[in-house]
Protein backbone atom coordinates (compact mmCIF):
# COMPACT_ATOMS: atom_id res chain seq x y z
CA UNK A 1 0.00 0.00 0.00
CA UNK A 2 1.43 3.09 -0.95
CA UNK A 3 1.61 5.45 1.98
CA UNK A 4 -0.47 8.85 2.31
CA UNK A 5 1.25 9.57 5.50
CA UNK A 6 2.43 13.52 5.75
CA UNK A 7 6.15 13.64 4.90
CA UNK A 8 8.08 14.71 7.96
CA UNK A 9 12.36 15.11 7.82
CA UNK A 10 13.20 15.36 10.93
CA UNK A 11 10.74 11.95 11.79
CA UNK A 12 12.57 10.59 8.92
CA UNK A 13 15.85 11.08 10.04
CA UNK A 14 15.25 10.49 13.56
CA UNK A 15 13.95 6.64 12.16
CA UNK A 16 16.97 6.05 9.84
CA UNK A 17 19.04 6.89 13.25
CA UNK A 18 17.21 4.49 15.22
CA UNK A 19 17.46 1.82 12.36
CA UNK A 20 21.39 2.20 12.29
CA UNK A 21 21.34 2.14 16.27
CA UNK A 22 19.45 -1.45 16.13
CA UNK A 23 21.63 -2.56 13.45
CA UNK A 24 24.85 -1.57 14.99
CA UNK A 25 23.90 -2.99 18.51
CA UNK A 26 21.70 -5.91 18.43
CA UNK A 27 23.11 -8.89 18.58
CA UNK A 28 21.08 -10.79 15.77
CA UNK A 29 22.98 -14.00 16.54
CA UNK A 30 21.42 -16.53 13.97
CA UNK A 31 22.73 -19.92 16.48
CA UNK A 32 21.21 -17.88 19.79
CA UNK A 33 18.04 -16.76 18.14
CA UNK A 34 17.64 -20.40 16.71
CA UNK A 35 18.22 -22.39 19.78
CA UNK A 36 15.88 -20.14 21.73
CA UNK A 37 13.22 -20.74 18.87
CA UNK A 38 13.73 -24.52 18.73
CA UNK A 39 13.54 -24.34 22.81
CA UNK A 40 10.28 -22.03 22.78
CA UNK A 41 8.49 -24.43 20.06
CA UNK A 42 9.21 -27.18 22.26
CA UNK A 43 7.58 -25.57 24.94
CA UNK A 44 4.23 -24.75 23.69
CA UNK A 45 3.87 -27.50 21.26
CA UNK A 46 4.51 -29.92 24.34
CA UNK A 47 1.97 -27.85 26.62
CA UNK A 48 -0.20 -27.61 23.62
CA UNK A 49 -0.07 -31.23 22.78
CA UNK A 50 -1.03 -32.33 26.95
CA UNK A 51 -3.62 -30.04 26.50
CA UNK A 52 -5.19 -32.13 23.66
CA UNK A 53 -4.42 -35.43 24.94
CA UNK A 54 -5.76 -34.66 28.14
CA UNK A 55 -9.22 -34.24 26.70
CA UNK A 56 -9.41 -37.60 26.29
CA UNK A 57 -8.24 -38.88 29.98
CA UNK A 58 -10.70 -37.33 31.64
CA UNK A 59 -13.98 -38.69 32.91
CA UNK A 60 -15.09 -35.76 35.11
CA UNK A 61 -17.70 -33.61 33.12
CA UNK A 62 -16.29 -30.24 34.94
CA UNK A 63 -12.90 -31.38 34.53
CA UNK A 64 -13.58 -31.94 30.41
CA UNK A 65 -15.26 -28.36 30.63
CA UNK A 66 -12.01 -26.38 32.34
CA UNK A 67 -9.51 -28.89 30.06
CA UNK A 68 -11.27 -27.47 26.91
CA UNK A 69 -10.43 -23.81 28.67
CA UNK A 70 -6.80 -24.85 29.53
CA UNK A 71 -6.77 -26.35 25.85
CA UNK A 72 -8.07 -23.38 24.54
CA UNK A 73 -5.60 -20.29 26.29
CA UNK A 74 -2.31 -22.70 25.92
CA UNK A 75 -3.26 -22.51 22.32
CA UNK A 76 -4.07 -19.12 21.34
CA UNK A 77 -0.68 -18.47 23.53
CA UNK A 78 1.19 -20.70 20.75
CA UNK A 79 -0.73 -18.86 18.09
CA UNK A 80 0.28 -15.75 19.80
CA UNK A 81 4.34 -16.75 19.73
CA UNK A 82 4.31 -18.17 16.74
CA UNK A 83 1.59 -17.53 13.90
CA UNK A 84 2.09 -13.25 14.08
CA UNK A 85 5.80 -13.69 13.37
CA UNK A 86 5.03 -16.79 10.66
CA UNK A 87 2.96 -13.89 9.24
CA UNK A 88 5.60 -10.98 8.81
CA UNK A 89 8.02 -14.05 7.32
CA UNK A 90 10.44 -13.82 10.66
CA UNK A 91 11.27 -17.38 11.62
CA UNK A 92 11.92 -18.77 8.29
CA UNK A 93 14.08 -17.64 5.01
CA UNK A 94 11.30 -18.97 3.14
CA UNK A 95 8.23 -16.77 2.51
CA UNK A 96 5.81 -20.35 1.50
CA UNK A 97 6.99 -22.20 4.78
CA UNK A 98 6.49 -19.44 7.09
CA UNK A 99 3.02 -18.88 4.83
CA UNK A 100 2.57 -23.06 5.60
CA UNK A 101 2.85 -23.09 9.36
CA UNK A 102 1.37 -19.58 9.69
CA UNK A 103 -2.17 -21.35 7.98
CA UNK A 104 -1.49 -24.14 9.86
CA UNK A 105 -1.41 -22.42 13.59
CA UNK A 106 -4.36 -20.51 12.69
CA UNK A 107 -6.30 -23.69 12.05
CA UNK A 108 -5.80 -24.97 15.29
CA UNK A 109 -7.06 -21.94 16.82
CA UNK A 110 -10.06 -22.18 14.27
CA UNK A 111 -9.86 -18.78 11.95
CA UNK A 112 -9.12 -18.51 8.58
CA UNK A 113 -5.46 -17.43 8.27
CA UNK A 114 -5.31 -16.12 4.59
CA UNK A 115 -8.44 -13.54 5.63
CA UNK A 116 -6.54 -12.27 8.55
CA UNK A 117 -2.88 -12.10 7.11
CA UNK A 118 -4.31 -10.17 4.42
CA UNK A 119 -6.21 -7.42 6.89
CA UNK A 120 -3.36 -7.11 9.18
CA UNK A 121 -0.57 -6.77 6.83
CA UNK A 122 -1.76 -4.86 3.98
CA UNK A 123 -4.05 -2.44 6.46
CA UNK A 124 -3.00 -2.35 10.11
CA UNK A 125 0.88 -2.40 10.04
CA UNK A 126 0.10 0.85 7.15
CA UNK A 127 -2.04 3.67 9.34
CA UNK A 128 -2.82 1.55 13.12
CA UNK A 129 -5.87 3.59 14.40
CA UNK A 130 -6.89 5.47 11.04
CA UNK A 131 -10.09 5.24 10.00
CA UNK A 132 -10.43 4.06 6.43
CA UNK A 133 -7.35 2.52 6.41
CA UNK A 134 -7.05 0.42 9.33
CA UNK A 135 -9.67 -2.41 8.86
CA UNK A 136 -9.35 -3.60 12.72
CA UNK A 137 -11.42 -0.63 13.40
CA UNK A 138 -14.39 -2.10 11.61
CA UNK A 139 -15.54 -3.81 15.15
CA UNK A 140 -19.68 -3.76 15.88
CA UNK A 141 -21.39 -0.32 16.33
CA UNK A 142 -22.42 -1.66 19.62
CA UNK A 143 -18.09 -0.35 20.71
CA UNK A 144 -17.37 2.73 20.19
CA UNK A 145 -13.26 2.90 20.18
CA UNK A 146 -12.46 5.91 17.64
CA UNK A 147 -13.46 9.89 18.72
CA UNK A 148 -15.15 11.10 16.25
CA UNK A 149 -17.13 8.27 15.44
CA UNK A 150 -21.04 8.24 15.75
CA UNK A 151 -21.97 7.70 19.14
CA UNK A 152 -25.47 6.11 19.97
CA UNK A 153 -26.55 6.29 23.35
CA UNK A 154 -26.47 2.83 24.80
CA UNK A 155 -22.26 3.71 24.20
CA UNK A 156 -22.60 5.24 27.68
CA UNK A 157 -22.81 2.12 29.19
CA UNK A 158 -20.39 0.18 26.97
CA UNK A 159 -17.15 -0.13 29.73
CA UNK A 160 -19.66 -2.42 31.43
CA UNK A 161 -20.96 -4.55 28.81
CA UNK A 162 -18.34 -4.58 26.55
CA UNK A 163 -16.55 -7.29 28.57
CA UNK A 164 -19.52 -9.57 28.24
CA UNK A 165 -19.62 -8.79 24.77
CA UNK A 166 -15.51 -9.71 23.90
CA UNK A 167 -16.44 -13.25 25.13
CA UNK A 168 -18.28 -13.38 21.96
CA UNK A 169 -15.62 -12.59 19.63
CA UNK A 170 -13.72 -15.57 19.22
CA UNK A 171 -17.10 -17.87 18.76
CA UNK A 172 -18.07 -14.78 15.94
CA UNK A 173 -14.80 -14.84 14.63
CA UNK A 174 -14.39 -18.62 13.75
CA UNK A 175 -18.38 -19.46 12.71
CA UNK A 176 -19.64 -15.68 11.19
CA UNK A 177 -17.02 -13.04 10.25
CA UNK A 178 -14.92 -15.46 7.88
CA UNK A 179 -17.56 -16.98 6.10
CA UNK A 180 -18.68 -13.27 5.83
CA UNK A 181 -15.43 -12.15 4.09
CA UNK A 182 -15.52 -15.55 2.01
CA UNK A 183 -18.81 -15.29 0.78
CA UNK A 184 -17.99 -11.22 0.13
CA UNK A 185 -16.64 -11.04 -3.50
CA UNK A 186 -13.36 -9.76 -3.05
CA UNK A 187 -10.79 -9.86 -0.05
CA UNK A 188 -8.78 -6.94 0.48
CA UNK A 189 -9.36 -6.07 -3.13
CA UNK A 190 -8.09 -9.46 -4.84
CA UNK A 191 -10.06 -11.62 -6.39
CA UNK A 192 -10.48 -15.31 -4.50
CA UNK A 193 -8.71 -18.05 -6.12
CA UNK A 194 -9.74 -21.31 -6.16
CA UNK A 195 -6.62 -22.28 -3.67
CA UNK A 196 -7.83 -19.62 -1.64
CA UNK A 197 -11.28 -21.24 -1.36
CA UNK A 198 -10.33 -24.59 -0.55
CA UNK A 199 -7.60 -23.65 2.17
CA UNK A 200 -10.79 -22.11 3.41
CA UNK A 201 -12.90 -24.80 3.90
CA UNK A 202 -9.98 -27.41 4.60
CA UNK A 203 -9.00 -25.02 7.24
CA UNK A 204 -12.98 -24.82 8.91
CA UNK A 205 -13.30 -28.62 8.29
CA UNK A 206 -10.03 -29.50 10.17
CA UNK A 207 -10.97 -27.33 13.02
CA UNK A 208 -14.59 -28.43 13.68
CA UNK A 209 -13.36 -32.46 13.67
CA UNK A 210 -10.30 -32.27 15.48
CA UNK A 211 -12.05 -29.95 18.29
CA UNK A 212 -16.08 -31.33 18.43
CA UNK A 213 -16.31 -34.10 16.30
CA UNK A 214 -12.93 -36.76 17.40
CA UNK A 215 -13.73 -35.81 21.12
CA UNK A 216 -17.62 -36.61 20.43
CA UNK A 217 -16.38 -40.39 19.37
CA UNK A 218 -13.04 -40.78 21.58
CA UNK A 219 -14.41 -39.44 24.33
CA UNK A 220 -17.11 -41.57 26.98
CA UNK A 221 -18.38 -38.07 27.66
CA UNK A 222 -22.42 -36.71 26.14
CA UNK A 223 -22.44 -33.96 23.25
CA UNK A 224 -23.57 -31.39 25.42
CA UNK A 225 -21.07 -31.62 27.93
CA UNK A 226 -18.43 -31.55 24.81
CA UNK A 227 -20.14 -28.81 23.37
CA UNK A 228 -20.50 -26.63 26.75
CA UNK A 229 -16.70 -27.09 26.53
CA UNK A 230 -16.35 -25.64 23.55
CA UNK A 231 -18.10 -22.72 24.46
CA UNK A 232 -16.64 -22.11 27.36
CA UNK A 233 -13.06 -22.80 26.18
CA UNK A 234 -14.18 -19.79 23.80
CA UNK A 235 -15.89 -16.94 26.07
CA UNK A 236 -13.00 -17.34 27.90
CA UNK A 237 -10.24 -17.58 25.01
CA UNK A 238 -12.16 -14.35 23.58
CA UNK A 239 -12.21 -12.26 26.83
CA UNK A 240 -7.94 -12.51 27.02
CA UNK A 241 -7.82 -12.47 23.45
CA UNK A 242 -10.09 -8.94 22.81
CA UNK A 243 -8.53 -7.24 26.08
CA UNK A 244 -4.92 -8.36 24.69
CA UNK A 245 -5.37 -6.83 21.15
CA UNK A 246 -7.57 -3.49 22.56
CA UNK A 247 -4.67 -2.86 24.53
CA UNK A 248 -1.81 -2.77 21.90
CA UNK A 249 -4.31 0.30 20.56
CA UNK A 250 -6.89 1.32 22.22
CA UNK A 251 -6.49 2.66 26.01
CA UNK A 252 -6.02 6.12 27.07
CA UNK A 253 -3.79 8.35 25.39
CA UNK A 254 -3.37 6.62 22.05
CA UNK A 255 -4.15 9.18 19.35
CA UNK A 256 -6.12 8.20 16.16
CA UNK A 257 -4.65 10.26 13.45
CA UNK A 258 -7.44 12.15 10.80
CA UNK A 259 -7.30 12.09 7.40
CA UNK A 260 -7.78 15.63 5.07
CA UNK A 261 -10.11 15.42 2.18
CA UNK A 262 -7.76 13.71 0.02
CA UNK A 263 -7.17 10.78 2.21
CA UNK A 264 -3.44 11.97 3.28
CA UNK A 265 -3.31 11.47 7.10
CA UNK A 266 -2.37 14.21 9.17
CA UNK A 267 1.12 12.88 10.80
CA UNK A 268 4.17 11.47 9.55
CA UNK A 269 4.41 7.44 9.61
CA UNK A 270 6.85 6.90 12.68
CA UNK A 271 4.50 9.30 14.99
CA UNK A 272 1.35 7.08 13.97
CA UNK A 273 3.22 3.85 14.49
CA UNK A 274 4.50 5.06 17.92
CA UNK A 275 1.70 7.31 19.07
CA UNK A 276 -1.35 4.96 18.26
CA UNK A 277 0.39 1.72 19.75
CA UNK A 278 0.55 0.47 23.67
CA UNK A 279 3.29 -1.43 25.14
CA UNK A 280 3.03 -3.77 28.20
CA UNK A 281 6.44 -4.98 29.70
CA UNK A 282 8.41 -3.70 27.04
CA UNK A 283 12.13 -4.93 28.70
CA UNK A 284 10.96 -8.51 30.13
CA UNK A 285 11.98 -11.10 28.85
CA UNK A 286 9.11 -13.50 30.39
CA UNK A 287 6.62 -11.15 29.67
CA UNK A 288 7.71 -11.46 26.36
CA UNK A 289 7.72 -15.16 26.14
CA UNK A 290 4.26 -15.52 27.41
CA UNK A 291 2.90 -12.48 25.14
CA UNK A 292 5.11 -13.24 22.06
CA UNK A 293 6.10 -9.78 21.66
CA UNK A 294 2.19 -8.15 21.38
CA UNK A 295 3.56 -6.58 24.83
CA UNK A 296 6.01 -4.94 22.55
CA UNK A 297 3.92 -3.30 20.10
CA UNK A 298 5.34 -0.15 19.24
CA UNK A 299 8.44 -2.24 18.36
CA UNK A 300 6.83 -4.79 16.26
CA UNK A 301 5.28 -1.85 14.54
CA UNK A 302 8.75 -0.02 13.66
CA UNK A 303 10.49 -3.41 13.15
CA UNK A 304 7.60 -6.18 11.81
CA UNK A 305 10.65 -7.70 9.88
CA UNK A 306 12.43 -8.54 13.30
CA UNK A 307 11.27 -11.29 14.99
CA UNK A 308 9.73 -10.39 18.51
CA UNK A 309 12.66 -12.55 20.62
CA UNK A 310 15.18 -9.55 19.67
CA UNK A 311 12.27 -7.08 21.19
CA UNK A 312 12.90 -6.51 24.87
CA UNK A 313 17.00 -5.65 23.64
CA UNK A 314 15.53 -3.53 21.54
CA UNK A 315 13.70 -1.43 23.17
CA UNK A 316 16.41 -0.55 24.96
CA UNK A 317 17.79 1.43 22.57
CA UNK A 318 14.37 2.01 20.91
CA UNK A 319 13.12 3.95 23.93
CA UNK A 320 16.20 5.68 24.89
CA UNK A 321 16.63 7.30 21.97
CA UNK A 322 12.81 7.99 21.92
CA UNK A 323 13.14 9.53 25.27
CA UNK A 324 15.69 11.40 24.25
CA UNK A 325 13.61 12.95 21.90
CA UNK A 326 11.00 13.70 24.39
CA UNK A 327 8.59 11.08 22.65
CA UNK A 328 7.34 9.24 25.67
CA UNK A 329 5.83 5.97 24.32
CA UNK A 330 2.26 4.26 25.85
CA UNK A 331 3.46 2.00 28.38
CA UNK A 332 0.85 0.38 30.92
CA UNK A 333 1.04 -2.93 32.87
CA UNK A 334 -1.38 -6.00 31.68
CA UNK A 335 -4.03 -4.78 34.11
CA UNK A 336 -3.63 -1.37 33.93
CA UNK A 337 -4.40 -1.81 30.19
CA UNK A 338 -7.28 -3.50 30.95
CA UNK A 339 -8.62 -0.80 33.24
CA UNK A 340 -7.43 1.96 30.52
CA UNK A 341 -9.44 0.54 27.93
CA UNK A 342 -12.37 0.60 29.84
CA UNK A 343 -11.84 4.19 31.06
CA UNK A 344 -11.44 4.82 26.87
CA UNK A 345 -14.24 3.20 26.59
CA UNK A 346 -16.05 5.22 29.28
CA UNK A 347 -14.78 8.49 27.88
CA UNK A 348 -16.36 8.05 24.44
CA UNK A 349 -18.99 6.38 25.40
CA UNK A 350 -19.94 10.45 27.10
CA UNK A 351 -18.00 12.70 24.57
CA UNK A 352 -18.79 13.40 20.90
């Protein structure tokens, strides 16, 4: 996408400065980087796999229920580590196998990977937080995240429902909003091919008999027991999943850059990349290894071409320099994300 940002030289430079800076002094040891990735795969494909398995050793209906939950956060954790950097081709050389395990991490979490690859990339990583160009603002009128949007007056309540509402998402993610962009004629402005369309329903098939149908038969446990599982396992996926994402954007103090009336938006790219993003635990290294660098966001944003392992060194010298600059970056902890994002939504849910 070709940008429209407001050309800036002095944000310019200041990025060129910061991209010799990382270049000169992180230490992008190939051996280190791949022996920590080899180590962290291990990890959550092992916790992944018990996960699974242990759907099928247990004969408690409540314990099935909170397995299916376990099953469900150890998994979109694994998504979270690995399918955003198969995504931006980190991990790999090879653009088709970090496309192949990318497609296949999203299956196991249940979404169609092609129709969110295409969204985040092409849209989101261009103008975060500008309407018309970033399409993770296209959310349900029922949350009202942008100023300046239309506000309807049930918004005034929204910081209290909207948490009952985000443990919807994942549920209207996997069954309604891809078979939406599917059936629409066009994704992201290319035409569906035929590969496209049966990765789709491969992917939808796979997901629905590896998760419902193989427990239904391998298991000595009724449908509706395995289906309240499911369910569960995804109001409670959703609710960490939504307030993880809103918080990368969306909490107090992020700005959401305008557009004129020929569609240029009104800042330069670095200031909308650093000024519309959130970071949580930017330096630690656990924080980071549970998170898979979404706690770094306003360095995956600058740098989507590093992989998010190299982010806590990085910031380092990322916020330094920004500091420096007097450019103080959004930095909350988990929870104090959480809260901010309600407080955002509380404030726009009252102002115009």
């Amino acid at each position: 996408m070709k940008s429209k940002h407001i050309y800036n030289p002095s944000d310019t430079e200041l990025f060129l400065s910061i991209q010799k800076e990382v270049n000169e002094k992180l230490n992008f040891c190939s051996y280190r980087f791949r022996k920590k990735l080899v180590f962290k795969g291990f990890v959550y494909l092992t916790l992944t796999t018990i996960g699974y398995v242990s759907l099928y050793n247990v004969s408690n209906p409540f314990m099935l229920i909170m397995t299916y939950v376990l099953f469900g956060l150890i998994s979109l954790l694994f998504a979270f580590n690995f399918a955003h950097d198969f995504s931006h081709n980190t991990i790999f050389k090879s653009k088709k196998l970090n496309h192949t395990f990318f497609v296949l991490l999203y299956t196991m979490v249940g979404a169609h990977a092609e129709a969110w690859k295409d969204r985040h990339v092409t849209s989101h990583h261009h103008a975060p937080n500008v309407e018309g160009y970033d399409t993770d603002l296209e959310i349900t009128n029922l949350i009202r995240v942008v100023p300046g949007s239309r506000i309807k007056w049930f918004h005034k309540f929204q910081h209290w429902y909207a948490p009952v509402l985000y443990t919807t998402y994942s549920l209207f993610w996997v069954c309604i909003k891809d078979f939406k962009l599917f059936f629409s004629k066009t994704i992201t402005g290319k035409t569906k091919t035929t590969g496209y369309k049966i990765s789709f329903w491969l992917q939808k098939i796979f997901y629905i008999a590896y998760i419902l149908i193989v427990p239904l038969f391998f298991t000595k446990h009724n449908w509706y027991v395995i289906l309240t599982g499911f369910l569960v396992m995804h109001l409670i996926q959703s609710l960490f999943l939504l307030f993880t994402f809103f918080m990368t954007h969306h909490i107090e103090g992020v700005v959401y850059p305008e557009t004129d009336n020929s569609g240029f938006i009104k800042t330069s790219w670095l200031m909308n990349q650093i000024e519309s993003s959130n970071d949580f635990y930017p330096f630690s290294n656990i924080a980071n290894f549970v998170f898979g660098g979404f706690n770094n966001h306003i360095a995956h944003h600058l740098f989507p071409h590093v992989h998010h392992m190299y982010y806590p060194a990085l910031n380092k010298i990322l916020y330094k320099t920004l500091l420096s600059n007097n450019i103080i970056p959004n930095q909350t902890s988990y929870l104090g994300g959480v809260i901010s994002h309600l407080s955002h939504l509380k404030q726009l849910g009252n102002t115009l």
